[in-house]
N, C-alpha and C. Protein backbone atom coordinates (compact mmCIF):
# COMPACT_ATOMS: atom_id res chain seq x y z
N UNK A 1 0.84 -1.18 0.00
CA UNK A 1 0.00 0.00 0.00
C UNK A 1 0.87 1.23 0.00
N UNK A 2 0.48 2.28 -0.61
CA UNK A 2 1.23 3.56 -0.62
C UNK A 2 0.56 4.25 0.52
N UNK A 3 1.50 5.26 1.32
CA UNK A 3 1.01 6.06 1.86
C UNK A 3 0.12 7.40 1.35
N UNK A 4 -0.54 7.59 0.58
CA UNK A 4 -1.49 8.30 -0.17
C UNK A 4 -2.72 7.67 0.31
N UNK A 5 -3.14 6.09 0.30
CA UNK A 5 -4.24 5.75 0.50
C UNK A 5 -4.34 4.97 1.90
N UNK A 6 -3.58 5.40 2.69
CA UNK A 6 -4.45 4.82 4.45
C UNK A 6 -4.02 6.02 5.09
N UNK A 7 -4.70 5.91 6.41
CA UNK A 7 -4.43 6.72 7.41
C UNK A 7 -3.70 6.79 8.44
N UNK A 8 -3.09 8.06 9.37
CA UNK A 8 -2.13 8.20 9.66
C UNK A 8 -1.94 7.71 10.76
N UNK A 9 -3.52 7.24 11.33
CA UNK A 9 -2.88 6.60 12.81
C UNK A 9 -2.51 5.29 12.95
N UNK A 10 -3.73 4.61 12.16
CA UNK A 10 -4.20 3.56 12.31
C UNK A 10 -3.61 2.66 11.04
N UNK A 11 -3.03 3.32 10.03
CA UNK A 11 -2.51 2.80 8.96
C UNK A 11 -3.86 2.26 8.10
N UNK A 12 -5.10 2.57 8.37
CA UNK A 12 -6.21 2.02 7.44
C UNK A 12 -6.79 2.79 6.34
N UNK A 13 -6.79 2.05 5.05
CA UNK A 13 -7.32 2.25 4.19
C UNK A 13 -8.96 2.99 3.42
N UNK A 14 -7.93 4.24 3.24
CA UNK A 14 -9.19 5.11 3.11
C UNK A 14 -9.65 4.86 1.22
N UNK A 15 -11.07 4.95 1.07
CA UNK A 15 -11.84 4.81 -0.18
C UNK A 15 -12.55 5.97 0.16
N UNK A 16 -11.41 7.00 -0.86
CA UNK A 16 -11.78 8.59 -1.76
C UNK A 16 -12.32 8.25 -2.56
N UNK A 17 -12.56 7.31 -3.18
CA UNK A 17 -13.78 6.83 -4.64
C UNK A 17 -14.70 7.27 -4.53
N UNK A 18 -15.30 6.24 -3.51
CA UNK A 18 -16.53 5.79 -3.40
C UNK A 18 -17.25 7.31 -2.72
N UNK A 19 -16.53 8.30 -1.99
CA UNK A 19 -17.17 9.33 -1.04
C UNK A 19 -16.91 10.24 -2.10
N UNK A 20 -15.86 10.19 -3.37
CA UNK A 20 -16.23 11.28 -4.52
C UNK A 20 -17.43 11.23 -5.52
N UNK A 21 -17.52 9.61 -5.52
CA UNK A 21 -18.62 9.62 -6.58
C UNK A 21 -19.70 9.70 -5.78
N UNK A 22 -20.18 9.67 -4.81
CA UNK A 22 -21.60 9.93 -4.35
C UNK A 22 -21.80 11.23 -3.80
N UNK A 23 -20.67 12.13 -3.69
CA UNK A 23 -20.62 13.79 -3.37
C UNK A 23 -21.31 13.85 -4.92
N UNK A 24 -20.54 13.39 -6.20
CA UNK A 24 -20.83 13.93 -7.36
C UNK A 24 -22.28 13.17 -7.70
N UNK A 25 -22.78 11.95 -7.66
CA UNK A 25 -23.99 12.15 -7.75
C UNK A 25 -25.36 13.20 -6.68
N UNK A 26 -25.03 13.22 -6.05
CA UNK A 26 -25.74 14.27 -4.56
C UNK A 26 -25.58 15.41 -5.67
N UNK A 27 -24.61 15.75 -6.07
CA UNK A 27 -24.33 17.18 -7.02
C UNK A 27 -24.94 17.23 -7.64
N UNK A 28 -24.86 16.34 -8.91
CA UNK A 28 -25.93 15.97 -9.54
C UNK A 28 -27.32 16.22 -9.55
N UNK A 29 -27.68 15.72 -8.55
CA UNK A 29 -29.13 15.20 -8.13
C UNK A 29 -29.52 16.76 -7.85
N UNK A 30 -28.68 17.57 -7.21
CA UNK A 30 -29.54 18.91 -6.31
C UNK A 30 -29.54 20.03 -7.85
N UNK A 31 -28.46 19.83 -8.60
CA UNK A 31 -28.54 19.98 -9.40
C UNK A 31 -29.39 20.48 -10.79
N UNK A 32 -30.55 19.03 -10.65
CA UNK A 32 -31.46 18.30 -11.45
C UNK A 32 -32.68 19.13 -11.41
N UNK A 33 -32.51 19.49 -9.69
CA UNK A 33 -34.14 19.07 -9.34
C UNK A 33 -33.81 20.67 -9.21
N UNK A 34 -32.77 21.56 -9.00
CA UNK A 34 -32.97 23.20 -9.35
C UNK A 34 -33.25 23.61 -10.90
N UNK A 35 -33.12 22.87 -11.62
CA UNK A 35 -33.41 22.85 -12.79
C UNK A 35 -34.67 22.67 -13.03
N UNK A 36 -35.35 21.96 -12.97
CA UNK A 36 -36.64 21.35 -13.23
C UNK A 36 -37.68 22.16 -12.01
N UNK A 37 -36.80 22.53 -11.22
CA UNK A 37 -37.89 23.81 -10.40
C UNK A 37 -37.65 25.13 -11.17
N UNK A 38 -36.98 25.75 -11.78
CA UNK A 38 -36.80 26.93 -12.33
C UNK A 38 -37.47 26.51 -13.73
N UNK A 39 -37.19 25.30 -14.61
CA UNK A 39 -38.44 25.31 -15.87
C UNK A 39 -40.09 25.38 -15.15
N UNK A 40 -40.52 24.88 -14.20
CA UNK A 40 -41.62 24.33 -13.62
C UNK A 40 -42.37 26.52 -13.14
N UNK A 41 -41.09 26.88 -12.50
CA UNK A 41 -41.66 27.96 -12.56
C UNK A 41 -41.68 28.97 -13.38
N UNK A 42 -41.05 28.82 -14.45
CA UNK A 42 -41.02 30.15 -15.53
C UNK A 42 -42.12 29.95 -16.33
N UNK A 43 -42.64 28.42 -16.26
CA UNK A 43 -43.79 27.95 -17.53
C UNK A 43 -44.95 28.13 -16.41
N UNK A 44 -45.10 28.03 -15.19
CA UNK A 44 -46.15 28.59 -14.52
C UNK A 44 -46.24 30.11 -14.54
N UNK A 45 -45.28 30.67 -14.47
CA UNK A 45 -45.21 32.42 -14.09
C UNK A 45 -46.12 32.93 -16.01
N UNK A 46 -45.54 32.06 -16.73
CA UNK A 46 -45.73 32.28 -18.33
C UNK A 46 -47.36 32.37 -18.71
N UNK A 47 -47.98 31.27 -17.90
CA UNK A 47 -48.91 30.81 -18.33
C UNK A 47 -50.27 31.88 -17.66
N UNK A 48 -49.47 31.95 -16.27
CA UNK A 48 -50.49 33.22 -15.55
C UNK A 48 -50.95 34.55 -16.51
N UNK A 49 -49.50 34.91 -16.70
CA UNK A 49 -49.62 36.40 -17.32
C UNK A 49 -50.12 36.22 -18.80
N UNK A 50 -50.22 35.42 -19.10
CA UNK A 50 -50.98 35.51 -20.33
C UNK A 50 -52.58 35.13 -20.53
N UNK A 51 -52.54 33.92 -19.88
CA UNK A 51 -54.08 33.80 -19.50
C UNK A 51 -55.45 34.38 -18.26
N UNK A 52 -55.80 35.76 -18.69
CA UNK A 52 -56.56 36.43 -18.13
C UNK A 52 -57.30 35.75 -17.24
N UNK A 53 -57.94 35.71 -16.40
CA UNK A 53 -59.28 34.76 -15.34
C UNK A 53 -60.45 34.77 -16.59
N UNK A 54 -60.95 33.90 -16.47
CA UNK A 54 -62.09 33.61 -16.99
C UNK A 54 -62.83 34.84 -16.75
N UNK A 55 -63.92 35.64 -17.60
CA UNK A 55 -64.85 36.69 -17.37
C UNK A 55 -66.22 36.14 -18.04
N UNK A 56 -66.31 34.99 -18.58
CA UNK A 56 -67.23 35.14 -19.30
C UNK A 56 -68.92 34.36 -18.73
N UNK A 57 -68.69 34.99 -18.14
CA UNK A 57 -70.63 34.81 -17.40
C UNK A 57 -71.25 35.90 -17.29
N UNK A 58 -72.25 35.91 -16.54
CA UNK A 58 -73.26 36.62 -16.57
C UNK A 58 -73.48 37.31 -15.05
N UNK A 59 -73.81 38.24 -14.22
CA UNK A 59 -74.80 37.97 -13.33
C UNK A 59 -75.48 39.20 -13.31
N UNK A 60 -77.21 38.74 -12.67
CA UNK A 60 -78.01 39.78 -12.48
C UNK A 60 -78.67 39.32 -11.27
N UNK A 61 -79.30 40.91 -10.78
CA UNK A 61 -80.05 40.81 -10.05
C UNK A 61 -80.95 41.86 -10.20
N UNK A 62 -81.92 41.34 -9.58
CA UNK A 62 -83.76 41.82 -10.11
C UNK A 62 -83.96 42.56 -9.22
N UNK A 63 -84.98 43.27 -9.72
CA UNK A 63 -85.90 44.17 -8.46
C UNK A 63 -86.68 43.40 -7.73
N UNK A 64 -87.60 43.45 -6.52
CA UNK A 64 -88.20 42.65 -5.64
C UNK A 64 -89.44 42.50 -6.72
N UNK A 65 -89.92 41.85 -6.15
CA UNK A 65 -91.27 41.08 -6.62
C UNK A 65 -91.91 40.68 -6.02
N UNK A 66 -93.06 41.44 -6.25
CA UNK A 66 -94.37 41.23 -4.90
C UNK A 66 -95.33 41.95 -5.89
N UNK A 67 -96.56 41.22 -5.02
CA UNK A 67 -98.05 41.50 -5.57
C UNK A 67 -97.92 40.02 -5.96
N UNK A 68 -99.21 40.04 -6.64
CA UNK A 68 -99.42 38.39 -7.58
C UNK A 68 -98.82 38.11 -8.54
N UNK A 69 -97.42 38.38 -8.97
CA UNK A 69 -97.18 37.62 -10.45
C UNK A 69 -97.55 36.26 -10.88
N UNK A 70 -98.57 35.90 -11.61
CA UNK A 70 -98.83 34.86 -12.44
C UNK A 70 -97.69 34.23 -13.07
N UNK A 71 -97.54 34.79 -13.98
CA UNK A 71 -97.19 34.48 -15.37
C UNK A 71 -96.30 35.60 -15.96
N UNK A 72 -94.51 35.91 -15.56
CA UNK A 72 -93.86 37.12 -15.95
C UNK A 72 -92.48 36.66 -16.54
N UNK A 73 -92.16 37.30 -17.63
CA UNK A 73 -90.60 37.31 -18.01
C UNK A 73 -90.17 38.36 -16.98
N UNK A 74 -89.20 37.88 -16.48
CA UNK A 74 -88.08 38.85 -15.32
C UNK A 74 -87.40 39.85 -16.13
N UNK A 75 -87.48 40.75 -15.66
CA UNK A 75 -86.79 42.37 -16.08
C UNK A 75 -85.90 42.27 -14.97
N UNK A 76 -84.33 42.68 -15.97
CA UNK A 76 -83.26 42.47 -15.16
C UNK A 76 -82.86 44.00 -14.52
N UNK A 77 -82.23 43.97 -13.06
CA UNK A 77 -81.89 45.26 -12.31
C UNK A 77 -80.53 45.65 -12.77
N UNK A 78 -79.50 45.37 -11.37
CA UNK A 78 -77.87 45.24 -12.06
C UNK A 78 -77.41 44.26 -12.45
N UNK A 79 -76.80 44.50 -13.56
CA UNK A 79 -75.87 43.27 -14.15
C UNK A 79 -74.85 43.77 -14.57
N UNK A 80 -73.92 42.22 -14.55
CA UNK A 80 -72.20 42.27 -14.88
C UNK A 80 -72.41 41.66 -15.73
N UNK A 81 -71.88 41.38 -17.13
CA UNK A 81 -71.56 40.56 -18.27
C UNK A 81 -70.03 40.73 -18.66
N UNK A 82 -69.95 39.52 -19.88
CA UNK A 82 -68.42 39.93 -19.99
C UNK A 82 -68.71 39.68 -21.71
N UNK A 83 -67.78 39.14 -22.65
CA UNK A 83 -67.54 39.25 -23.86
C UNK A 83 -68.67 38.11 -24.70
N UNK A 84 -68.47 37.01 -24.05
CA UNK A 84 -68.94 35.52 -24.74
C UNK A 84 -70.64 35.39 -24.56
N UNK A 85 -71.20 36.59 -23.89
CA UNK A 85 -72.79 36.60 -23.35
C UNK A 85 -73.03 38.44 -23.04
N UNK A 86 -73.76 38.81 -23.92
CA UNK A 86 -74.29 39.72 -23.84
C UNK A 86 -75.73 40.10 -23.28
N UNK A 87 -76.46 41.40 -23.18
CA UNK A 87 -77.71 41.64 -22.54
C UNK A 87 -78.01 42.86 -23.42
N UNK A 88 -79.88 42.18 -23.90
CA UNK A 88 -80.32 43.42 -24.38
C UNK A 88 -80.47 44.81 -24.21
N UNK A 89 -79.91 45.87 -24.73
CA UNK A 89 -79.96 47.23 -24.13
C UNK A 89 -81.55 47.57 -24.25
N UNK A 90 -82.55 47.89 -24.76
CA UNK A 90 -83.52 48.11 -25.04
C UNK A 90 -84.22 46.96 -23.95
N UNK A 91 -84.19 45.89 -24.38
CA UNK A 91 -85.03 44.70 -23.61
C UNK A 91 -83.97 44.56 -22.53
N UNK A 92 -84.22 44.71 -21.65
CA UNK A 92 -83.58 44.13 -20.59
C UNK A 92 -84.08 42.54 -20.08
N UNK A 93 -84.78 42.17 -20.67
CA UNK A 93 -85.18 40.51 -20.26
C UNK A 93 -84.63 39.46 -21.12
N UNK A 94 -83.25 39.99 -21.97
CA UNK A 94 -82.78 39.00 -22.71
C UNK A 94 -81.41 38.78 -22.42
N UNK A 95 -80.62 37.49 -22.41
CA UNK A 95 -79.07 37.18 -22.61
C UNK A 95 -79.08 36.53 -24.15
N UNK A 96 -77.96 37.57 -24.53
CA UNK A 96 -77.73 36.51 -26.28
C UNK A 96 -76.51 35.91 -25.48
N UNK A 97 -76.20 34.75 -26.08
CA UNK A 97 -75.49 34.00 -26.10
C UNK A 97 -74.35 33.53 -27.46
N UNK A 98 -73.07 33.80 -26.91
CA UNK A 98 -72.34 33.84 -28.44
C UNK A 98 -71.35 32.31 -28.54
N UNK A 99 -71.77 31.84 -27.42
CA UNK A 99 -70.83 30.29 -27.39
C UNK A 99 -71.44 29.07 -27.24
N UNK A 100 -71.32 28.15 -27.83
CA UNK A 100 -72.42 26.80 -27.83
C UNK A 100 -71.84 26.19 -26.61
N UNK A 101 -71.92 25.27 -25.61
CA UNK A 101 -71.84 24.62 -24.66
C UNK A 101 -72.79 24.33 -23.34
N UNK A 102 -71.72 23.88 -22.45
CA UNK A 102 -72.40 23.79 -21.88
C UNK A 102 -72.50 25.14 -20.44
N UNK A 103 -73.98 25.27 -19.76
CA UNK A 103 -73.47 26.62 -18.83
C UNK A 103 -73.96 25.98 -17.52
N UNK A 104 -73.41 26.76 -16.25
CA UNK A 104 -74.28 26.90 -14.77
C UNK A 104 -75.21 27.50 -14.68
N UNK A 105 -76.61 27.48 -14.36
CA UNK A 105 -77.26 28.63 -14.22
C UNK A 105 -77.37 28.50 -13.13
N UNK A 106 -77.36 29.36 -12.26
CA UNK A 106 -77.71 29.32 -10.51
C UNK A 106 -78.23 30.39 -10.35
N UNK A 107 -78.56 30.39 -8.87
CA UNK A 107 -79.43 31.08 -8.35
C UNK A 107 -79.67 31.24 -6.83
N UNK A 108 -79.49 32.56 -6.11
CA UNK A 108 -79.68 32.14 -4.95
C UNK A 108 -80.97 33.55 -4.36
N UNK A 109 -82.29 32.84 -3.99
CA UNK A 109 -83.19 33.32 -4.30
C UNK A 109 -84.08 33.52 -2.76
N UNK A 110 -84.45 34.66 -2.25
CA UNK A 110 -84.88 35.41 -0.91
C UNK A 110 -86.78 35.56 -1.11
N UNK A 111 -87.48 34.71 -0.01
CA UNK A 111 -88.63 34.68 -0.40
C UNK A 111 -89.22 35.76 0.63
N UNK A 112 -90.71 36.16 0.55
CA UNK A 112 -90.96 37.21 1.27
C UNK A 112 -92.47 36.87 1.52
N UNK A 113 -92.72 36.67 3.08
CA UNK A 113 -94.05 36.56 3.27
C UNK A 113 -94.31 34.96 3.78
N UNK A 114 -95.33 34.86 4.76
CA UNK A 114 -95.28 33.95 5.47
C UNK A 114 -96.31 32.77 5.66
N UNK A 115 -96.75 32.74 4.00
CA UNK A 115 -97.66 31.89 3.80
C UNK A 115 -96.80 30.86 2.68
N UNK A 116 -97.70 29.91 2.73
CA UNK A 116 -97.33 28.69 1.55
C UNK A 116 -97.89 29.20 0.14
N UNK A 117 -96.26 28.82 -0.68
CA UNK A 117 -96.37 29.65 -1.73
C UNK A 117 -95.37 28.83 -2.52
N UNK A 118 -96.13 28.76 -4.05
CA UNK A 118 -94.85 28.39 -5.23
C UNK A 118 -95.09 28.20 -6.27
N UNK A 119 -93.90 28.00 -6.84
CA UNK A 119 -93.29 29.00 -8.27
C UNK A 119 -92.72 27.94 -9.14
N UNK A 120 -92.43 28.55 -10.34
CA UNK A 120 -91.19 28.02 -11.04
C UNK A 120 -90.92 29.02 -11.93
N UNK A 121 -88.98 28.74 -12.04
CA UNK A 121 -88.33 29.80 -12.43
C UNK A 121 -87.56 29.23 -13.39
N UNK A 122 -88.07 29.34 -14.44
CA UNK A 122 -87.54 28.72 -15.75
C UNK A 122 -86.57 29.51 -16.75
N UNK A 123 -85.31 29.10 -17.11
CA UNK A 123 -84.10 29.49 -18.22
C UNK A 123 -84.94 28.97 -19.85
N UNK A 124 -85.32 29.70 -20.81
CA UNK A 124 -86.16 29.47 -21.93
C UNK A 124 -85.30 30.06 -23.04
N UNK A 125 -85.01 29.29 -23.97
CA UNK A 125 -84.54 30.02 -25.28
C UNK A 125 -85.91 30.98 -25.77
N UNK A 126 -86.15 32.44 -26.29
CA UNK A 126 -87.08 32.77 -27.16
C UNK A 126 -87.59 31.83 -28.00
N UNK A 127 -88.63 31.82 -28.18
CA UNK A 127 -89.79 31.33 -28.86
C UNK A 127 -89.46 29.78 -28.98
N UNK A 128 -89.47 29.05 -27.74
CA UNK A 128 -89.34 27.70 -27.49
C UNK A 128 -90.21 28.10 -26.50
N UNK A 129 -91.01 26.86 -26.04
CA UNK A 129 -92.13 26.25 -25.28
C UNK A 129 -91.64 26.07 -24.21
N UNK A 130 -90.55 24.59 -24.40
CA UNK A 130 -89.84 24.26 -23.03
C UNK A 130 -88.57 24.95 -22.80
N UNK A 131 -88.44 25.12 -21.27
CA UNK A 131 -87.48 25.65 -21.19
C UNK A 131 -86.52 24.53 -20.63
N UNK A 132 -84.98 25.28 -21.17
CA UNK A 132 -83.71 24.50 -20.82
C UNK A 132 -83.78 24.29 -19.44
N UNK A 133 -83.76 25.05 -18.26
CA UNK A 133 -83.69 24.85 -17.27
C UNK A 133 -84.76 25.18 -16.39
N UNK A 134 -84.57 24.63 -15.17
CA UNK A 134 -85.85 25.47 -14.52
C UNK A 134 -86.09 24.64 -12.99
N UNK A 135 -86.20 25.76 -11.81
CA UNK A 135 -86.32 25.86 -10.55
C UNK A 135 -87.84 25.55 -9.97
N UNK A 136 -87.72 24.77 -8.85
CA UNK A 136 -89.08 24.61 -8.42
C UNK A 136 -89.29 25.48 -7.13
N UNK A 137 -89.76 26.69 -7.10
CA UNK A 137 -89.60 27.56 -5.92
C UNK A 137 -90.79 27.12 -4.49
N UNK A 138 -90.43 26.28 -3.56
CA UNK A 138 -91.40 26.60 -2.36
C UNK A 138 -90.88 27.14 -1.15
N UNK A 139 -92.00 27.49 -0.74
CA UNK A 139 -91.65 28.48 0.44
C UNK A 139 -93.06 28.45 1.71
N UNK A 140 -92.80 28.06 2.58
CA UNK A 140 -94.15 28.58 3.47
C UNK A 140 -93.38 29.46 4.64
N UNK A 141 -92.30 30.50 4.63
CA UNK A 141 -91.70 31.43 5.60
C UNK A 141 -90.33 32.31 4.89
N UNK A 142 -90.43 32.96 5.21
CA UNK A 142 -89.18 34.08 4.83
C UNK A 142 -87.98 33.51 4.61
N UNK A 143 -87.25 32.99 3.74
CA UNK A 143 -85.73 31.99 3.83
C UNK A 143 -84.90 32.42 2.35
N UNK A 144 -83.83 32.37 2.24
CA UNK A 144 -83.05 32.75 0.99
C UNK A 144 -82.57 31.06 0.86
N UNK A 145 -82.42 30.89 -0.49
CA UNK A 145 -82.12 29.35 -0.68
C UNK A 145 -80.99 29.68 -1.64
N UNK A 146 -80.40 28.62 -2.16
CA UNK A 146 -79.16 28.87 -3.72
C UNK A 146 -79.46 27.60 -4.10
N UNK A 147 -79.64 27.69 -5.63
CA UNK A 147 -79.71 26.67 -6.16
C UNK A 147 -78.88 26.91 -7.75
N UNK A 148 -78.67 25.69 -8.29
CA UNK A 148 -78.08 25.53 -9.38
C UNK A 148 -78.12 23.96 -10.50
N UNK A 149 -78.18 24.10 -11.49
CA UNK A 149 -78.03 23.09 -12.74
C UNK A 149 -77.28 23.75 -13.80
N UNK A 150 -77.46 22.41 -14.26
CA UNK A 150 -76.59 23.07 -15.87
C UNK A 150 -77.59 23.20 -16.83
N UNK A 151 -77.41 24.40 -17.92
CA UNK A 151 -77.86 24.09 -18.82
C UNK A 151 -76.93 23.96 -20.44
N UNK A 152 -77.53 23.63 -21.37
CA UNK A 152 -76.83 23.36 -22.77
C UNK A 152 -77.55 24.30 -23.69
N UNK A 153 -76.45 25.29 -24.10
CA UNK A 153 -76.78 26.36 -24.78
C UNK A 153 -76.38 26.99 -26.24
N UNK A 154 -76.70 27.23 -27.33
CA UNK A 154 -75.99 27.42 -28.71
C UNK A 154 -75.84 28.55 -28.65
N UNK A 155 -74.91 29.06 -29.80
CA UNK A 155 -74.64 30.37 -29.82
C UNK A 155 -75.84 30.82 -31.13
N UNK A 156 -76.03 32.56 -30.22
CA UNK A 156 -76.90 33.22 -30.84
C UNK A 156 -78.36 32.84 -30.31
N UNK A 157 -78.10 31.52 -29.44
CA UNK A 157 -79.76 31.79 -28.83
C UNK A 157 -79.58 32.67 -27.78
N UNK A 158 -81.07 33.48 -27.94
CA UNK A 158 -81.51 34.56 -26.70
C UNK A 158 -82.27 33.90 -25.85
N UNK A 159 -81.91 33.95 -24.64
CA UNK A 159 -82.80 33.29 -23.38
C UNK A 159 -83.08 34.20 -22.53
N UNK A 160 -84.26 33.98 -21.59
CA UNK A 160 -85.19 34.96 -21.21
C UNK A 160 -85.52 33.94 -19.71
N UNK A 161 -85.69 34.53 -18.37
CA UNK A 161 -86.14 33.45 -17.42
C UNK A 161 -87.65 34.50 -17.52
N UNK A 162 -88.24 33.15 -16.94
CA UNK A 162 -90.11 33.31 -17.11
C UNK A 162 -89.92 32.62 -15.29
N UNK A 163 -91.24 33.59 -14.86
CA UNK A 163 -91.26 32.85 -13.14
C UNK A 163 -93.02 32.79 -13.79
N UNK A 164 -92.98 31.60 -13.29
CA UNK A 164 -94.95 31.10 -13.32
C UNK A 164 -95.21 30.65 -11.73
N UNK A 165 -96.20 31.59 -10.97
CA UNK A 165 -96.50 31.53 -10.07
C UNK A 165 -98.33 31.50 -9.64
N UNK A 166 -98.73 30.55 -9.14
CA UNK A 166 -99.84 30.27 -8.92
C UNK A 166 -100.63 31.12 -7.21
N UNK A 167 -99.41 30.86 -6.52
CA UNK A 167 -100.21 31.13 -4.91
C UNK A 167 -99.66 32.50 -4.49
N UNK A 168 -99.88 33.31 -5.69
CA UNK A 168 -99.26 34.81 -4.48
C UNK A 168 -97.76 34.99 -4.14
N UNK A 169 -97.30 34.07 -4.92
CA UNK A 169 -95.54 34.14 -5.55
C UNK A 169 -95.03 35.62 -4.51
N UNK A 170 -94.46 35.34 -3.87
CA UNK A 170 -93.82 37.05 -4.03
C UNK A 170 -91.99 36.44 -3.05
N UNK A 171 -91.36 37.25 -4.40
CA UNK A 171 -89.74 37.51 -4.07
C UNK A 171 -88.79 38.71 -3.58
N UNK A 172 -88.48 38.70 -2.35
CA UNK A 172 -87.42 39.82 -1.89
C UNK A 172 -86.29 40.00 -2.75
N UNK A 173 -85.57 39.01 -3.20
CA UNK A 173 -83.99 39.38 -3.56
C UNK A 173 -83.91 38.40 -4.59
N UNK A 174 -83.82 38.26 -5.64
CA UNK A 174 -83.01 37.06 -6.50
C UNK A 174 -81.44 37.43 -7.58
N UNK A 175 -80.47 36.96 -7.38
CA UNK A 175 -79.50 36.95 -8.10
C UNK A 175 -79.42 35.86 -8.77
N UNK A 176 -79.36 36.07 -10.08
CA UNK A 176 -78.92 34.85 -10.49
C UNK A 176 -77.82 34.92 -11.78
N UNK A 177 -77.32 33.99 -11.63
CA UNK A 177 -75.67 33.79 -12.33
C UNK A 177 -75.71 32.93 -13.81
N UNK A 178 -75.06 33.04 -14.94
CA UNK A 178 -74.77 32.10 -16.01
C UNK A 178 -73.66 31.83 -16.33
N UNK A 179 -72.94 30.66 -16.10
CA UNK A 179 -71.58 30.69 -16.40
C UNK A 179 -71.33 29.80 -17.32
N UNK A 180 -70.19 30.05 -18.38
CA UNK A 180 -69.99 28.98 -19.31
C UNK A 180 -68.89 27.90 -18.85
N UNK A 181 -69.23 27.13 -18.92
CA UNK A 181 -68.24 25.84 -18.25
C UNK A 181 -66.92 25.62 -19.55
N UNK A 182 -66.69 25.95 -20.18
CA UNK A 182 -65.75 25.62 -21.18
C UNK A 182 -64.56 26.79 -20.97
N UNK A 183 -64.52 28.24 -20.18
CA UNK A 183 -63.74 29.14 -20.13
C UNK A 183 -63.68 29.69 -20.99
N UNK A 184 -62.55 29.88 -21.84
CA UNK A 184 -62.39 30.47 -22.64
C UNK A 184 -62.18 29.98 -24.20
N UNK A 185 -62.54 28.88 -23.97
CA UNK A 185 -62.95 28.05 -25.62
C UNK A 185 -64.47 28.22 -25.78
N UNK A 186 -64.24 29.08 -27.37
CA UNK A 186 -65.47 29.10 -28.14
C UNK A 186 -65.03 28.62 -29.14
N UNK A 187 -65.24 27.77 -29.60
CA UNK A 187 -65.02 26.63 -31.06
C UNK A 187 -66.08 26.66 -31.88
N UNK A 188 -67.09 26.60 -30.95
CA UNK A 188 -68.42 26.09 -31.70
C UNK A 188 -69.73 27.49 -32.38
C-alpha cells in the first residue's frame, strides 16, 4: 500500500472513490431538481400572465317582486356581463349568447311573506315552449335558498327566465348567475 491511501494513525485504508462519486452524484441530483424547479416555474409564471381569469358569465339581479305575479318574463336590475354573453340594451329581459356549450345557471333566491307559496323559475330560449332549465320555488316562511343546474346552450340563442306563479308568488332578492363551463374556448 502507498502512503497516499491509508491513514495516519491507524494505517487504514481510506476509499476517496466511493465518497467522490456519491458527493458527485448528490451534485448531480440537487442539481437536477434546481433545474426542473426553475423550468416548472417560468412555464407557470408564463402561463399566468398571459391567461386572463375567466370573465365570461353573466350575473343579475332583479328588483323585488311582490303582488301576484302569475305568469312574468323577469326584467333584469344590475348586471355584470363579460364578452362571450351579452344583454339586451332596449329589452332588458334578454341574454344573447355567443358560445355553444355547456353553462351553470344558478341562483340564490330570498322569499318574502309567510304563507305557503310556489313558483317556477324557468331558463327558456325565445320562442321555445320548453325551457332548458328550470327551478321549483317553495316556500311557506321568509328563507333565501341557492340553487343551481346546468344548462346546454348554442350560440346566438336569446334566453329569457319566465317565473310562473300560482299562490301569491312574491320575491325579496333574486341573483342569479350564467356561467360557461368551457372558459375560454369558443369553437363552436
Amino acid at each position: 500500500m502507498d502512503r497516499r491511501g491509508t491513514d495516519a494513525d491507524g494505517g487504514r485504508v481510506l476509499r476517496r472513490g466511493r465518497r467522490t462519486r456519491m458527493l458527485a452524484l448528490v451534485v448531480v441530483q440537487n442539481v437536477l431538481v434546481t433545474a426542473c424547479l426553475a423550468v416548472t416555474l417560468y412555464v407557470c409564471w408564463g402561463a399566468q400572465s398571459q391567461t386572463p381569469a375567466s370573465e365570461d358569465d353573466v350575473h343579475i339581479q332583479f328588483e323585488p317582486i311582490s303582488g301576484n305575479p302569475e305568469n312574468m318574463i323577469l326584467k333584469f336590475g344590475q348586471v355584470k356581463s363579460s364578452y362571450m354573453m351579452s344583454l339586451g340594451v332596449e329589452e332588458r329581459d334578454k341574454i344573447y349568447v355567443n358560445c355553444t356549450g355547456p353553462y351553470v345557471f344558478y341562483m340564490k333566491v330570498c322569499y318574502l311573506g309567510a304563507k305557503e307559496a310556489s313558483g317556477t323559475l324557468e331558463l327558456r330560449v325565445v320562442g321555445e315552449e320548453r325551457p332548458v332549465s328550470s327551478f321549483r320555488l317553495n316556500a311557506s316562511h321568509e328563507v333565501c335558498r341557492g340553487l343551481h343546474s346546468i344548462a346546454y346552450l348554442t350560440r346566438e340563442d336569446k334566453v329569457s327566465l319566465h317565473l310562473n306563479s300560482t299562490d301569491g308568488f312574491k320575491i325579496k332578492n333574486a341573483i342569479v348567475g350564467l356561467n360557461y363551463l368551457l372558459g375560454k374556448r369558443c369553437e363552436f
